[in-house]
PDB file of N, CA and C in Angstrom:
ATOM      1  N   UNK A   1      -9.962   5.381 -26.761  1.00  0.00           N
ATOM      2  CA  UNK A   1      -9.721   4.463 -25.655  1.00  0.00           C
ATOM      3  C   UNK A   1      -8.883   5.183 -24.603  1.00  0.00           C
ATOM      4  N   UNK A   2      -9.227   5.049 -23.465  1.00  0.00           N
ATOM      5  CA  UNK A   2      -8.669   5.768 -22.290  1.00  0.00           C
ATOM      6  C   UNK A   2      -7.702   4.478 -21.949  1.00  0.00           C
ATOM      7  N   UNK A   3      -6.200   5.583 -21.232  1.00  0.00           N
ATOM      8  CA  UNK A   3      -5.748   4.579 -20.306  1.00  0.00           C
ATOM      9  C   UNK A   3      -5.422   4.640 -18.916  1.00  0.00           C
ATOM     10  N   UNK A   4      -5.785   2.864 -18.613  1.00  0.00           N
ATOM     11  CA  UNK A   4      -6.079   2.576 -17.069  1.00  0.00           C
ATOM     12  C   UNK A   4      -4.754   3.322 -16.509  1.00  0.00           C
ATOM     13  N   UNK A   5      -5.126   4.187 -15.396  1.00  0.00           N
ATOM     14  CA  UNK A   5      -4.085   4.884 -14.473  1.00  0.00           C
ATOM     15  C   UNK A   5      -4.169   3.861 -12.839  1.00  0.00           C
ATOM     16  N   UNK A   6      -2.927   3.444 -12.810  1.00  0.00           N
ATOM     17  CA  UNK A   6      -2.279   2.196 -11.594  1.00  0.00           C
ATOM     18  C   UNK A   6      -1.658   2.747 -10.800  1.00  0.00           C
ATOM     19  N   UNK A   7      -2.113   3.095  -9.810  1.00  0.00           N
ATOM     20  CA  UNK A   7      -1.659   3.793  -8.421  1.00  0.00           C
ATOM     21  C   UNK A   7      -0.884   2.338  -7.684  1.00  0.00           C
ATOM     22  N   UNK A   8       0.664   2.269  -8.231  1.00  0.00           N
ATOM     23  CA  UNK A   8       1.722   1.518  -7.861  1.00  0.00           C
ATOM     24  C   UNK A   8       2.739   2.031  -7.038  1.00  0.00           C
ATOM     25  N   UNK A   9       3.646   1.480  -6.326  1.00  0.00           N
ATOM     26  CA  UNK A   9       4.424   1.870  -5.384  1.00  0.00           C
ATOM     27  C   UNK A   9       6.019   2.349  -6.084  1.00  0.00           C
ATOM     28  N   UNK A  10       6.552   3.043  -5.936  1.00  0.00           N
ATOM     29  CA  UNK A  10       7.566   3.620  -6.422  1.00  0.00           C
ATOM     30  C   UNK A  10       8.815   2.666  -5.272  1.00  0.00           C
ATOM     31  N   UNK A  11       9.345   2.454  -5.392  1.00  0.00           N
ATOM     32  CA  UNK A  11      10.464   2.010  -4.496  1.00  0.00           C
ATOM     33  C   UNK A  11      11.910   2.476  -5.130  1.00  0.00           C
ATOM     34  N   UNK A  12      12.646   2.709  -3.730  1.00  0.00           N
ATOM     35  CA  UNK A  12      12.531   2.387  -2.022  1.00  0.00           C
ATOM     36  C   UNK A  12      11.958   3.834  -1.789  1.00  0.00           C
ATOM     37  N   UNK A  13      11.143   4.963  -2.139  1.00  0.00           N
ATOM     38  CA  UNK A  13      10.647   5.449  -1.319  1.00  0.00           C
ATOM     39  C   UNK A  13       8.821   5.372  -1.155  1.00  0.00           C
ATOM     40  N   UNK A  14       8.197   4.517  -1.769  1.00  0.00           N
ATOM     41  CA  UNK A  14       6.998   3.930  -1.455  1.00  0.00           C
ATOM     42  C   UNK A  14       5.974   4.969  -1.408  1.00  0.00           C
ATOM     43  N   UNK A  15       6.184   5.940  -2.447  1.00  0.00           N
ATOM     44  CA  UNK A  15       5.250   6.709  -2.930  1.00  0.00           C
ATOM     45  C   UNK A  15       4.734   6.224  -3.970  1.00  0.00           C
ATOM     46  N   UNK A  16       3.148   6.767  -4.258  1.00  0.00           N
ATOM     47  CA  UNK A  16       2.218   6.429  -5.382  1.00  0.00           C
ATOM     48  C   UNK A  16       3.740   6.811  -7.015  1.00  0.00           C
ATOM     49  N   UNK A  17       3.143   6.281  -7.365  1.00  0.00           N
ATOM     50  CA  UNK A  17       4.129   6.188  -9.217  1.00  0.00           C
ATOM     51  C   UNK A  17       3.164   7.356  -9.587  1.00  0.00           C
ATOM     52  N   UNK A  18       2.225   7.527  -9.316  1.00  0.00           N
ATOM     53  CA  UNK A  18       0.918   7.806  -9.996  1.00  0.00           C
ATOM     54  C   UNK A  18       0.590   9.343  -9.757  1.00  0.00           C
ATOM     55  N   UNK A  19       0.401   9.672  -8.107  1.00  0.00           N
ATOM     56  CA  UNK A  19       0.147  10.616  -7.656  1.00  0.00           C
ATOM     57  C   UNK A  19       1.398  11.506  -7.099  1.00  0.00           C
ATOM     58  N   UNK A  20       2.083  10.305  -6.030  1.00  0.00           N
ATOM     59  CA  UNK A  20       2.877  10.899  -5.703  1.00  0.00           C
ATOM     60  C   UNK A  20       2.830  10.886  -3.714  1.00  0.00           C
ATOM     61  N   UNK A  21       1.703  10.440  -3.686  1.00  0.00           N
ATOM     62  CA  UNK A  21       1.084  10.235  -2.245  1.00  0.00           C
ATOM     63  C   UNK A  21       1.963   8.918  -1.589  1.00  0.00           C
ATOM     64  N   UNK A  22       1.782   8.884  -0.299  1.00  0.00           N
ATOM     65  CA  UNK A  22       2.450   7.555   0.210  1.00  0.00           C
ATOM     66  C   UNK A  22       1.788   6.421  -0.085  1.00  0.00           C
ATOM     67  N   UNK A  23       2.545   5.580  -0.423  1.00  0.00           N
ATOM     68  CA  UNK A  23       1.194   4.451  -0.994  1.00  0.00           C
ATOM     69  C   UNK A  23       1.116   2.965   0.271  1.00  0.00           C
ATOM     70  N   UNK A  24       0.004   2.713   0.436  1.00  0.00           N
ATOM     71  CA  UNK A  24      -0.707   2.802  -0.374  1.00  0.00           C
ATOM     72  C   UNK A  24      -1.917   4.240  -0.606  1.00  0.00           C
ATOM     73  N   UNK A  25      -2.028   4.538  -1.616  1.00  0.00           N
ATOM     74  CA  UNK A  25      -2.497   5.767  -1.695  1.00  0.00           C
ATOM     75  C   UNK A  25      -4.079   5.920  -1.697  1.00  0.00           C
ATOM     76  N   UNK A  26      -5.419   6.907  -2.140  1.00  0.00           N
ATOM     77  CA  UNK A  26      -6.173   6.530  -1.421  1.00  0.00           C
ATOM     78  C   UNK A  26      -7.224   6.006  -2.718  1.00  0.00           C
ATOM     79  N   UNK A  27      -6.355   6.031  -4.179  1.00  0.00           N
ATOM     80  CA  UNK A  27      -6.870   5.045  -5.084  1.00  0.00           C
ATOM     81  C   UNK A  27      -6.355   3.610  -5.084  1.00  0.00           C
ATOM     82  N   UNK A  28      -5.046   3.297  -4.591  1.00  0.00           N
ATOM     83  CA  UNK A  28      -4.750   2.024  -4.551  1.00  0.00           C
ATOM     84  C   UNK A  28      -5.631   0.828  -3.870  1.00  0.00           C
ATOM     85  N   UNK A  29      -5.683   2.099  -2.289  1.00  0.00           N
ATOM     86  CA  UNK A  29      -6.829   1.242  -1.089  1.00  0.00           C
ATOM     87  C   UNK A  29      -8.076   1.184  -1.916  1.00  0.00           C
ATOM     88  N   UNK A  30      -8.735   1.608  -2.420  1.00  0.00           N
ATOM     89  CA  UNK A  30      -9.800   1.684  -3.155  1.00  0.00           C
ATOM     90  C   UNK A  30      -9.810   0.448  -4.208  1.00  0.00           C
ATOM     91  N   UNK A  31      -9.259   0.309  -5.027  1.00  0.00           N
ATOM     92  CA  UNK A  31      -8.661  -0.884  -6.146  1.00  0.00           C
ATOM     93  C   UNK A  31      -8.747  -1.988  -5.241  1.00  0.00           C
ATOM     94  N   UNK A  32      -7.318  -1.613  -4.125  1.00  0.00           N
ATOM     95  CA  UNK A  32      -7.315  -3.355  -3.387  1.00  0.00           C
ATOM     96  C   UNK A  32      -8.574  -3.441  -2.826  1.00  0.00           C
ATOM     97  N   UNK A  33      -9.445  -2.630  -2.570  1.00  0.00           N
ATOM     98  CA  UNK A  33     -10.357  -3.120  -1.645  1.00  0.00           C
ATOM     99  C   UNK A  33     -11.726  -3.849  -2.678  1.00  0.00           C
ATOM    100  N   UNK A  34     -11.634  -3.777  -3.646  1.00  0.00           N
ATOM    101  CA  UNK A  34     -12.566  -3.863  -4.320  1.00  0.00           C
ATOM    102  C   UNK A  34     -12.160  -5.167  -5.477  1.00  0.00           C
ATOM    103  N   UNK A  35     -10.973  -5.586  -5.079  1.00  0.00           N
ATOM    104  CA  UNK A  35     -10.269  -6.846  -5.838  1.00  0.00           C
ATOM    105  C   UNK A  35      -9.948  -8.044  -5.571  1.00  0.00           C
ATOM    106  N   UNK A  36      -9.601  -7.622  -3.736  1.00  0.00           N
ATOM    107  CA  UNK A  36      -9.250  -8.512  -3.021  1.00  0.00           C
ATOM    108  C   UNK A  36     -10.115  -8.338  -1.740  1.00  0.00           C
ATOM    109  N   UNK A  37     -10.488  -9.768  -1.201  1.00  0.00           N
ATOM    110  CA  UNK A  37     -10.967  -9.741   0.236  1.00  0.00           C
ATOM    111  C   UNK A  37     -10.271  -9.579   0.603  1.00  0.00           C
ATOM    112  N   UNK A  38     -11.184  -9.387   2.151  1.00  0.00           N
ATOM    113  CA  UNK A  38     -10.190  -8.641   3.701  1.00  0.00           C
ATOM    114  C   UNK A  38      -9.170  -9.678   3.890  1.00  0.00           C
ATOM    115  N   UNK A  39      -9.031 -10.903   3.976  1.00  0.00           N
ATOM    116  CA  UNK A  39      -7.789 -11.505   4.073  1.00  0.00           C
ATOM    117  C   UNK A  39      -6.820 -11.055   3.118  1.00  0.00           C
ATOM    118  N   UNK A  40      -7.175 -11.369   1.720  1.00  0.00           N
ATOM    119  CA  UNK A  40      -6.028 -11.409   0.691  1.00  0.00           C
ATOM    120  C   UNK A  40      -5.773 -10.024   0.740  1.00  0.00           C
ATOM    121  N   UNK A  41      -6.273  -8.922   1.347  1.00  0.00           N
ATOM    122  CA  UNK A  41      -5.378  -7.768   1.363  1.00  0.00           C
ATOM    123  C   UNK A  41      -4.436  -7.851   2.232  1.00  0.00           C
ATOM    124  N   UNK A  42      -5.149  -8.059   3.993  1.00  0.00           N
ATOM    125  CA  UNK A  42      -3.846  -7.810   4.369  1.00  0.00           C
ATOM    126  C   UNK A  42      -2.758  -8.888   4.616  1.00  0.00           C
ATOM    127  N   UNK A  43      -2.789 -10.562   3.476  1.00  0.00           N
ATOM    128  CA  UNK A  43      -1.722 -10.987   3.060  1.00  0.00           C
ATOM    129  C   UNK A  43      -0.829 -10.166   2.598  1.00  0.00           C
ATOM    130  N   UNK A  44      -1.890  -9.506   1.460  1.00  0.00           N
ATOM    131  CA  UNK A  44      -0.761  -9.155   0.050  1.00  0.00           C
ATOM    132  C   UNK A  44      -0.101  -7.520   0.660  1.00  0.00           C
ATOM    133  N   UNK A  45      -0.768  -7.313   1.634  1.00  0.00           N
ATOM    134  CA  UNK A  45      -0.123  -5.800   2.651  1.00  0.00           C
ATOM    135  C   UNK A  45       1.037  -6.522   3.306  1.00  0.00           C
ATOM    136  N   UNK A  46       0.447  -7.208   4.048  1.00  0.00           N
ATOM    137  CA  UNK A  46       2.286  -7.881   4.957  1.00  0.00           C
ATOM    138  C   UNK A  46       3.234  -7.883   4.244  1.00  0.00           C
ATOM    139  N   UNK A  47       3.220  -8.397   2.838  1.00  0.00           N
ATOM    140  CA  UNK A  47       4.415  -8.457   2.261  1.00  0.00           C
ATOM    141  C   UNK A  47       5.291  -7.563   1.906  1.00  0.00           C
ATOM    142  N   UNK A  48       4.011  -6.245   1.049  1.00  0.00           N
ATOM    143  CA  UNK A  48       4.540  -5.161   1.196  1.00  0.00           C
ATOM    144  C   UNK A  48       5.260  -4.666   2.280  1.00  0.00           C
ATOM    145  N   UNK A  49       4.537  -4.227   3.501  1.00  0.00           N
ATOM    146  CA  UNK A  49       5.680  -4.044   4.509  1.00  0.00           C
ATOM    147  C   UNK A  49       6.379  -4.417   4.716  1.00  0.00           C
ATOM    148  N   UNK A  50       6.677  -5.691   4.717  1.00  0.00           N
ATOM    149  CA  UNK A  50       8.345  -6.181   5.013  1.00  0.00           C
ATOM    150  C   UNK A  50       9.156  -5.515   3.894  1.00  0.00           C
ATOM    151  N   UNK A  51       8.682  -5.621   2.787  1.00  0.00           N
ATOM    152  CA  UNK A  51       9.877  -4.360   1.613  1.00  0.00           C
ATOM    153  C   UNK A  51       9.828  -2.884   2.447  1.00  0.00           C
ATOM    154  N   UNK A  52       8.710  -2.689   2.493  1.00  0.00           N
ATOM    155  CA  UNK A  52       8.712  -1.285   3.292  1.00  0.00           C
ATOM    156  C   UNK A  52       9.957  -1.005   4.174  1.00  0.00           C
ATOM    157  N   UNK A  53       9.371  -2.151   5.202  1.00  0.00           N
ATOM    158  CA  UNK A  53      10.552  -1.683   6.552  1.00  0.00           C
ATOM    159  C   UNK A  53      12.066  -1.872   5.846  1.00  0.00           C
ATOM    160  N   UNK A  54      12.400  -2.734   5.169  1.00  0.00           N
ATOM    161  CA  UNK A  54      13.587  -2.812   4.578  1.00  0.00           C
ATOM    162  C   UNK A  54      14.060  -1.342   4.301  1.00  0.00           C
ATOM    163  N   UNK A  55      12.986  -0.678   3.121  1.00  0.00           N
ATOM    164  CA  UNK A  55      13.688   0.313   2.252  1.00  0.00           C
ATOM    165  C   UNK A  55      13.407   1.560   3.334  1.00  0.00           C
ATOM    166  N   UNK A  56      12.644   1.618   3.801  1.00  0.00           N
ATOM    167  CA  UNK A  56      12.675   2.534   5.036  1.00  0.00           C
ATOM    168  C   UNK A  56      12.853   2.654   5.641  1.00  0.00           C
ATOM    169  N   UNK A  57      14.292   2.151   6.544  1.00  0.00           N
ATOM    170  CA  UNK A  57      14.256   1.798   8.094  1.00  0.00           C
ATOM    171  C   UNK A  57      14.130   2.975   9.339  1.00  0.00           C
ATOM    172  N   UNK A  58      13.309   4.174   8.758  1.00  0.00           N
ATOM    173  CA  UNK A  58      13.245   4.912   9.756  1.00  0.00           C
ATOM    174  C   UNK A  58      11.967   4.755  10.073  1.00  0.00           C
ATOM    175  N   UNK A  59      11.291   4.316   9.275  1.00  0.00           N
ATOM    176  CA  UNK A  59       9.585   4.311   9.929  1.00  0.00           C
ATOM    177  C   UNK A  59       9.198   3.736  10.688  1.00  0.00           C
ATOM    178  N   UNK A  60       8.599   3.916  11.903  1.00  0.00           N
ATOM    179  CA  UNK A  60       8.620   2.937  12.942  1.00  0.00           C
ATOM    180  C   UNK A  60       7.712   1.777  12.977  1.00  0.00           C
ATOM    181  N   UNK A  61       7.402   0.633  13.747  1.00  0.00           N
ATOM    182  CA  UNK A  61       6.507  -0.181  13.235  1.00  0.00           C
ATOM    183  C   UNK A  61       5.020   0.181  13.554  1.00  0.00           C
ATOM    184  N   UNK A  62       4.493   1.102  14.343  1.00  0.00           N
ATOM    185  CA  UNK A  62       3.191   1.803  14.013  1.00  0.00           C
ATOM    186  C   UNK A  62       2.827   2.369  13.111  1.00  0.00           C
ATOM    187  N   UNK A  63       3.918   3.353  12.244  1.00  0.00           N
ATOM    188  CA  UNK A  63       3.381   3.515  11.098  1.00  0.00           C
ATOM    189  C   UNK A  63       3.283   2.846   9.931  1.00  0.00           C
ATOM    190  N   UNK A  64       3.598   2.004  10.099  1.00  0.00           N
ATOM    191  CA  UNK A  64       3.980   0.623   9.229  1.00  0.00           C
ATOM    192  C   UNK A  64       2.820  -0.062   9.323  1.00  0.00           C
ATOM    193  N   UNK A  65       2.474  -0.464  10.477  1.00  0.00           N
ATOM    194  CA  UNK A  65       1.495  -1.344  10.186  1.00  0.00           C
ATOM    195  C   UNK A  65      -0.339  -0.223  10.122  1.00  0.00           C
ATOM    196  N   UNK A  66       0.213   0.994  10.307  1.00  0.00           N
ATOM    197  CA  UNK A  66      -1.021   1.637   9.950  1.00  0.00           C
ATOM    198  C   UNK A  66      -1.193   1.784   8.489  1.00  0.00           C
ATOM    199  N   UNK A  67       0.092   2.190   8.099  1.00  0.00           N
ATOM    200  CA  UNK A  67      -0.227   2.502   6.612  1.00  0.00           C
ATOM    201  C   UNK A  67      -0.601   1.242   5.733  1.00  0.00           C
ATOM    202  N   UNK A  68       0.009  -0.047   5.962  1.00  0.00           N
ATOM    203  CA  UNK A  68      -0.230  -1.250   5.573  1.00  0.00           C
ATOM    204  C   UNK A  68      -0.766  -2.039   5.543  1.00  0.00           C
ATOM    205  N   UNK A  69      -1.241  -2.088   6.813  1.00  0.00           N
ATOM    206  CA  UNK A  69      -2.410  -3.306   7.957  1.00  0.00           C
ATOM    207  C   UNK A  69      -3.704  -2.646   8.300  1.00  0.00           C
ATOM    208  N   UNK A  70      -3.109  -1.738   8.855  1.00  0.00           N
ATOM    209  CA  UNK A  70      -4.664  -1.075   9.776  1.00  0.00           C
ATOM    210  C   UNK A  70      -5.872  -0.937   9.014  1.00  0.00           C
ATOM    211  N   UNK A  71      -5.333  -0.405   7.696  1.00  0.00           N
ATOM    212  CA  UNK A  71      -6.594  -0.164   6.529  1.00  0.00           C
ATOM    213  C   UNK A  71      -7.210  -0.799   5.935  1.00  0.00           C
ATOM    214  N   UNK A  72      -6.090  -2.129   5.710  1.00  0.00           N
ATOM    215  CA  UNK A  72      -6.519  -3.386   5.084  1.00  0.00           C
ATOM    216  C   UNK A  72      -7.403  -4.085   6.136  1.00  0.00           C
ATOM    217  N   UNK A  73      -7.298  -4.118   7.259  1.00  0.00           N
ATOM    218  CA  UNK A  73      -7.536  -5.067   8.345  1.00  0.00           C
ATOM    219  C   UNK A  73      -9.078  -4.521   8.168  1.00  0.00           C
ATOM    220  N   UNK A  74      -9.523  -3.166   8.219  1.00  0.00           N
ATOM    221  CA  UNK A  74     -10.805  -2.561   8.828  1.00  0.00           C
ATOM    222  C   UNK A  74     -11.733  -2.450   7.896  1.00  0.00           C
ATOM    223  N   UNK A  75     -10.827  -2.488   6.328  1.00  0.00           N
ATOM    224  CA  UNK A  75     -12.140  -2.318   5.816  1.00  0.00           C
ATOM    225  C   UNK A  75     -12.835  -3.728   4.803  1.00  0.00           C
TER     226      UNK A  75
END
């Protein structure tokens, strides 16, 4: 029996647990996209970012909502 590998967010610096990539990473987007519709992602993305911007307060809000929103929103 293999085990399932969960590309999760490490906090406060919001790298993959997994890879190590910024997450969401480009198995996570893959998972959410295939679990959740285009709404319920970028619900369940907003929320994330607001932890985001918290634990990060240097990132500005373009990259914020690219890494969070933009991907969720498009695909």
């Amino acid at each position: 029996m293999t085990e399932e590998v969960m590309h999760v967010a490490e906090r406060p610096s919001w790298c993959c647990r997994q890879c190590h990539a910024p997450w969401p990473c480009v198995p996570a987007r893959a998972d959410l996209t295939t679990s959740l519709d285009r709404v319920g992602r970028v619900i369940y993305m907003s929320l994330h970012l607001v932890d985001a911007a918290k634990d990060q307060p240097l990132l500005g809000p373009e990259e914020l909502f690219d890494r969070f929103i933009g991907w969720a929103r498009a695909s």
